[in-house]
N, C-alpha and C. Protein backbone atom coordinates (compact mmCIF):
# COMPACT_ATOMS: atom_id res chain seq x y z
N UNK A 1 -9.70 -6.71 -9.49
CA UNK A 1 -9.63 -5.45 -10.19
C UNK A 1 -11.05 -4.92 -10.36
N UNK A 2 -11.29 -3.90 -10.30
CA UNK A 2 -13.18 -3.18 -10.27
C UNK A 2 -12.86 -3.23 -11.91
N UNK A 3 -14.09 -3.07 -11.86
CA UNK A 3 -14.66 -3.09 -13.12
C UNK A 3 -15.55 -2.00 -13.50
N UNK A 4 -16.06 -1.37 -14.53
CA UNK A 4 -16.03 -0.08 -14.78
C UNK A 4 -17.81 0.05 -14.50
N UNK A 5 -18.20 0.88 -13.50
CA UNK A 5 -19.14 1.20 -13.05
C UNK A 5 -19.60 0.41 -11.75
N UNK A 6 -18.39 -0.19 -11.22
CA UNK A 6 -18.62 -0.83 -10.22
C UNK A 6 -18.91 -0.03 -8.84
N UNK A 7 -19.12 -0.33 -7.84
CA UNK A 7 -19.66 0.90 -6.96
C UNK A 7 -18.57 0.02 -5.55
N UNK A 8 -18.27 0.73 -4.95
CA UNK A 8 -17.51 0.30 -3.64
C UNK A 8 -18.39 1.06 -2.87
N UNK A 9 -18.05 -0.17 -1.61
CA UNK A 9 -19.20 0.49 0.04
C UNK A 9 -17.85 1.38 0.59
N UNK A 10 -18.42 2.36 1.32
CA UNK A 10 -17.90 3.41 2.54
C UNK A 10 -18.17 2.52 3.79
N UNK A 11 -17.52 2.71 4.78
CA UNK A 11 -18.24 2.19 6.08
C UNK A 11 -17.57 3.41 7.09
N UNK A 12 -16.78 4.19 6.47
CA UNK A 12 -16.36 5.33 7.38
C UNK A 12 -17.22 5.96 8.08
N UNK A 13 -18.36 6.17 7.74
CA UNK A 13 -19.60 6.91 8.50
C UNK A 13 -20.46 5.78 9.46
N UNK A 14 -19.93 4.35 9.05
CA UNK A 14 -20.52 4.09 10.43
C UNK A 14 -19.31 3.35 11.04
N UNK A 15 -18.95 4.08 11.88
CA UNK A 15 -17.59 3.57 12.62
C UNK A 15 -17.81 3.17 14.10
N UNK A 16 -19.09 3.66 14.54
CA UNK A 16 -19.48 2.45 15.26
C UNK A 16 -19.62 0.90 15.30
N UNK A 17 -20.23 0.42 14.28
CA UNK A 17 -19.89 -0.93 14.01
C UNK A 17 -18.92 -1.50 13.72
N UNK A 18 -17.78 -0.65 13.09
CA UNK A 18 -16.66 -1.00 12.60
C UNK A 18 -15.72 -1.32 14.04
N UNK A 19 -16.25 -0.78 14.99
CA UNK A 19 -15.54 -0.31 16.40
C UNK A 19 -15.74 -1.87 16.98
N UNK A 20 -17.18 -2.17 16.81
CA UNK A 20 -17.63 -3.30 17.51
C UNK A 20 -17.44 -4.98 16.85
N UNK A 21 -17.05 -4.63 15.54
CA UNK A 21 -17.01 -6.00 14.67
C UNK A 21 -15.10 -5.78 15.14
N UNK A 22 -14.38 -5.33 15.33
CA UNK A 22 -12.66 -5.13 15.53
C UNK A 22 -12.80 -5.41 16.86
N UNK A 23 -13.60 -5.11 17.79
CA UNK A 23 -13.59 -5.68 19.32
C UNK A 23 -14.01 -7.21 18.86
N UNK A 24 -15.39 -7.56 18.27
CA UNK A 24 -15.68 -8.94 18.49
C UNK A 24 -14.09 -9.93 17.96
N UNK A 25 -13.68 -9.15 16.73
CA UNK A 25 -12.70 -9.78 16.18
C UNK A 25 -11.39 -10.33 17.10
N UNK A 26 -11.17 -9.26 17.72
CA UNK A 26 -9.77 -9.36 18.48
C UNK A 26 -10.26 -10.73 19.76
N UNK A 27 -11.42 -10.82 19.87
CA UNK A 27 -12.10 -11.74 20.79
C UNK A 27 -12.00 -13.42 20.14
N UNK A 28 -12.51 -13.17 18.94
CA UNK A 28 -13.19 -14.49 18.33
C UNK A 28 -11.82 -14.79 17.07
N UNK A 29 -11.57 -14.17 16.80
CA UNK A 29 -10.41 -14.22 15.49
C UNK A 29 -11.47 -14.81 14.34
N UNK A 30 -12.82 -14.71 14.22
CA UNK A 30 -13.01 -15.65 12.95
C UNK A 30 -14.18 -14.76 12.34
N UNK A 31 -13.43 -14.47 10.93
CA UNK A 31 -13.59 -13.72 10.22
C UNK A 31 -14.96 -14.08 9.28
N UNK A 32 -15.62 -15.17 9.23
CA UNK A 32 -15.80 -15.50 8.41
C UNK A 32 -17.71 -15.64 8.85
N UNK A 33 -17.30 -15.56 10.28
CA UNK A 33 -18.68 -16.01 10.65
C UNK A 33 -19.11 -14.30 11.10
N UNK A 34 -18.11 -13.27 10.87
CA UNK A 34 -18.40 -11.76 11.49
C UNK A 34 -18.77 -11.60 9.91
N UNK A 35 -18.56 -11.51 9.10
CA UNK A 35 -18.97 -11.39 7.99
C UNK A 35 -20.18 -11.91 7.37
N UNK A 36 -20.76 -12.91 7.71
CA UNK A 36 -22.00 -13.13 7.74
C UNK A 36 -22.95 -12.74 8.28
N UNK A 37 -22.15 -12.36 9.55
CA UNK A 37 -23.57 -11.42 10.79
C UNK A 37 -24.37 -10.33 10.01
N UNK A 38 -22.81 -9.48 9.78
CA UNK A 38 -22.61 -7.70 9.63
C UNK A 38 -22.68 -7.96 8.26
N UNK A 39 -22.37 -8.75 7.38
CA UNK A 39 -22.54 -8.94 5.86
C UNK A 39 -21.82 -8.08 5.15
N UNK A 40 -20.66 -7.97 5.94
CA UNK A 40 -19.27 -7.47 4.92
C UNK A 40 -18.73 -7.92 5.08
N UNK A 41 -17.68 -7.67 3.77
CA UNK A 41 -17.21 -8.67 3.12
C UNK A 41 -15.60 -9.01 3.88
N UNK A 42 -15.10 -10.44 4.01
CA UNK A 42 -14.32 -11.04 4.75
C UNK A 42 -13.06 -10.22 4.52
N UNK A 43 -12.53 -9.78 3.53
CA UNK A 43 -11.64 -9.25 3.17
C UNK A 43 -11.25 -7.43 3.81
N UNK A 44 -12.51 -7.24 3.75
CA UNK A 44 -12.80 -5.75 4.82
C UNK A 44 -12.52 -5.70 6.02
N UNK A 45 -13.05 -6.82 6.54
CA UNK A 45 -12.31 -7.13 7.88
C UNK A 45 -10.96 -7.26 8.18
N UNK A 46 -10.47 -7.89 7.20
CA UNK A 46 -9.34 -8.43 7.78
C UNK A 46 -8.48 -7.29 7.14
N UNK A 47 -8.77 -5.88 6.14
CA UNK A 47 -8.16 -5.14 6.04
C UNK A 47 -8.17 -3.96 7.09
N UNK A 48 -9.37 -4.14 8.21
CA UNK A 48 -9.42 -3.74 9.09
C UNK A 48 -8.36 -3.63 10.54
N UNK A 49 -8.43 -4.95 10.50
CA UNK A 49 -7.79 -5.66 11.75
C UNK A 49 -6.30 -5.58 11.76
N UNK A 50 -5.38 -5.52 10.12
CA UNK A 50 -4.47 -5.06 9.69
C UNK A 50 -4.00 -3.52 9.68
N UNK A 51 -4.92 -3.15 9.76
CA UNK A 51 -4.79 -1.60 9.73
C UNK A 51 -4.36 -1.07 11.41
N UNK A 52 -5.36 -1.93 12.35
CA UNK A 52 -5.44 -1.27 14.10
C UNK A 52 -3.78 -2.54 14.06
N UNK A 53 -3.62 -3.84 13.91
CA UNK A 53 -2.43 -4.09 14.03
C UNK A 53 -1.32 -3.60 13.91
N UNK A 54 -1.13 -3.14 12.87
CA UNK A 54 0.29 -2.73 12.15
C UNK A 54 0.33 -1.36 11.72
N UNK A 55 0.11 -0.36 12.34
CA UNK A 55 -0.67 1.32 11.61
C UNK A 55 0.72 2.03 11.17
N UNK A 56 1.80 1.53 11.56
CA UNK A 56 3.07 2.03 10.82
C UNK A 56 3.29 1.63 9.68
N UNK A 57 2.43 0.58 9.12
CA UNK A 57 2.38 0.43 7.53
C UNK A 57 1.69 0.86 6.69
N UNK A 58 0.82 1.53 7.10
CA UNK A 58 -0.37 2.41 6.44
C UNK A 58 -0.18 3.96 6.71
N UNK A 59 -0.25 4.74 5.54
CA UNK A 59 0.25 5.82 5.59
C UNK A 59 -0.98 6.62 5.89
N UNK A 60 0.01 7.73 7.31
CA UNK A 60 -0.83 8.64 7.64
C UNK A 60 -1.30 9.81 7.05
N UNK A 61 -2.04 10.69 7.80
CA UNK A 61 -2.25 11.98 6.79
C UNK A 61 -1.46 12.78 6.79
N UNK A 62 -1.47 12.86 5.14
CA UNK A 62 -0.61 14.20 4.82
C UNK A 62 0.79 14.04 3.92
N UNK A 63 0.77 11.97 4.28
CA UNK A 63 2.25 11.64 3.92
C UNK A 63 2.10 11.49 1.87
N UNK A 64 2.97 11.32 1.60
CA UNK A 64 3.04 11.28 0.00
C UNK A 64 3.39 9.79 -0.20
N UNK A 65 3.21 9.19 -1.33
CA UNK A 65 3.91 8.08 -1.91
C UNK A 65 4.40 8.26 -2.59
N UNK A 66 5.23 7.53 -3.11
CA UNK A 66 6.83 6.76 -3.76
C UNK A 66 7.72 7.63 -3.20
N UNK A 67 8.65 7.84 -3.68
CA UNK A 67 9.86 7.68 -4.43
C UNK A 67 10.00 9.07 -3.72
N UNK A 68 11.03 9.82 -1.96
CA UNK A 68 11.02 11.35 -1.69
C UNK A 68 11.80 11.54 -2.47
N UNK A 69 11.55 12.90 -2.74
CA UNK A 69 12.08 13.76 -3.76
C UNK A 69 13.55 14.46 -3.00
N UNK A 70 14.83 14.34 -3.72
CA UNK A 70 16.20 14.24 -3.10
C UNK A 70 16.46 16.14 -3.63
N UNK A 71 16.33 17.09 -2.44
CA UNK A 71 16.27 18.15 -2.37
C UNK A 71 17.91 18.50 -2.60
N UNK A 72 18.59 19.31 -3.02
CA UNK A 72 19.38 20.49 -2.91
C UNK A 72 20.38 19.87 -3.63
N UNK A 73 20.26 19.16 -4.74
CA UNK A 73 21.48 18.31 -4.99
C UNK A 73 22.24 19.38 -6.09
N UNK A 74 23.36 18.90 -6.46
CA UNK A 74 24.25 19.79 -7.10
C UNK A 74 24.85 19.29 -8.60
N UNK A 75 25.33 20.24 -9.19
CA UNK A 75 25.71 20.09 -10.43
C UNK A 75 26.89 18.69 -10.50
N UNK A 76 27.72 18.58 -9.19
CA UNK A 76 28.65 17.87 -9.71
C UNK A 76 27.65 15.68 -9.30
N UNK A 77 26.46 16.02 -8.17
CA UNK A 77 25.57 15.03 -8.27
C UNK A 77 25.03 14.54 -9.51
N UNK A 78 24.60 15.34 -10.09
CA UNK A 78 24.07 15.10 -11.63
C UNK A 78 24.74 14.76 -12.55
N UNK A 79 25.89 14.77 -12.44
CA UNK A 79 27.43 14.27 -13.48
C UNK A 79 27.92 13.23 -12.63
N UNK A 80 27.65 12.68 -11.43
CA UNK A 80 28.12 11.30 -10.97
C UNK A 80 26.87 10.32 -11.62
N UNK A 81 25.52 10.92 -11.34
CA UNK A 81 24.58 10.10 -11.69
C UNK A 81 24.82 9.46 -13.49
N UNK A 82 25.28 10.57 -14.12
CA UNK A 82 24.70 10.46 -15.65
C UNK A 82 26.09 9.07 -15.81
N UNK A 83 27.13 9.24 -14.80
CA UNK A 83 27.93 8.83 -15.44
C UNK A 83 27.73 6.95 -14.80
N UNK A 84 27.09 7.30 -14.02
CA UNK A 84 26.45 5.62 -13.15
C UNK A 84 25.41 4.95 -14.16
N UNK A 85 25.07 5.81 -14.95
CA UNK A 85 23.82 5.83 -16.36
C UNK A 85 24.58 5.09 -17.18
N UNK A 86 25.73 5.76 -17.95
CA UNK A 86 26.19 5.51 -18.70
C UNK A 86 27.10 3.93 -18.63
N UNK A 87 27.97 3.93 -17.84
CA UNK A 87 28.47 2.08 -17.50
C UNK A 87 27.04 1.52 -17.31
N UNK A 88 26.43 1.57 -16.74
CA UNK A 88 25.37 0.55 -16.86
C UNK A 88 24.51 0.54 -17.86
N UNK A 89 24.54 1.66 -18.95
CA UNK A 89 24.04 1.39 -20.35
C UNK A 89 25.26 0.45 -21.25
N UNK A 90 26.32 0.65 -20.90
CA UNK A 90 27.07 -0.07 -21.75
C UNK A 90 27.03 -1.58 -21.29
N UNK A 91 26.69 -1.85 -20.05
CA UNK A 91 27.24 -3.15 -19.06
C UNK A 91 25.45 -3.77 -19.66
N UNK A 92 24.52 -3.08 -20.20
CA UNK A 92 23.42 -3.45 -20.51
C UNK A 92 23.91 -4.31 -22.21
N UNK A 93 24.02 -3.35 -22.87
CA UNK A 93 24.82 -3.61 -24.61
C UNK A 93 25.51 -4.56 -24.85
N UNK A 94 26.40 -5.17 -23.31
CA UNK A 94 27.53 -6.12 -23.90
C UNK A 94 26.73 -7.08 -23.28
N UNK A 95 25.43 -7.21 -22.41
CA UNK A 95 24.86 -8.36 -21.92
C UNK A 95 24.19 -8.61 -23.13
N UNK A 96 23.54 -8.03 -24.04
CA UNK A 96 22.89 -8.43 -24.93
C UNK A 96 23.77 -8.84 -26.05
N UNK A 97 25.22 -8.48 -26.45
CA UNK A 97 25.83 -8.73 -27.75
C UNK A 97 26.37 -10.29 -27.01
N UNK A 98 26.36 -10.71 -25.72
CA UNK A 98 26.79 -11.90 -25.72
C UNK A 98 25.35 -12.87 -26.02
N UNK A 99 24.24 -12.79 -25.80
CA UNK A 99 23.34 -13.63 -26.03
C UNK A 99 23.29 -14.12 -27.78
């Protein structure tokens, strides 16, 4: 967790090296001794190497997070929901009056 006035590195502006430590990587797999060269930190890397691996898990530009927002729904949606609310507020009440 950072801590308050902590400073984080950029390396976006030099993406040349970043180009060349992800080539050595995909070569050598060992993280530990590229991190000593280039003297960042092991964890950068390997959030690197995760990123060119798997890029359908990392969200592109433009996309939003959580939860899409469920467009055009209708009055009688909102009275199925409240009522899916309601049994499971009660199915909540009788779990607790049995404890």
């Amino acid at each position: 967790m950072a801590s308050k006035g902590q400073k984080f590195n950029n390396y976006d502006n030099q993406a040349s090296i970043k180009e060349e430590i992800l080539e050595e990587y995909k070569i050598k797999k060992n993280v530990k001794e590229l991190s000593e060269r280039y003297n960042i930190p092991a964890g950068t890397i390997k959030t690197w190497a995760r990123k060119i691996n798997h890029p359908e898990l990392y969200l592109g530009v433009g996309q939003k997070r959580g939860r899409p927002k469920e467009k055009n729904l209708t009055k009688e949606d909102y009275k199925e929901r409240y009522e899916i609310l309601k049994k499971y507020q009660a199915f909540l009440k009788a779990q607790r009056e049995r404890k």
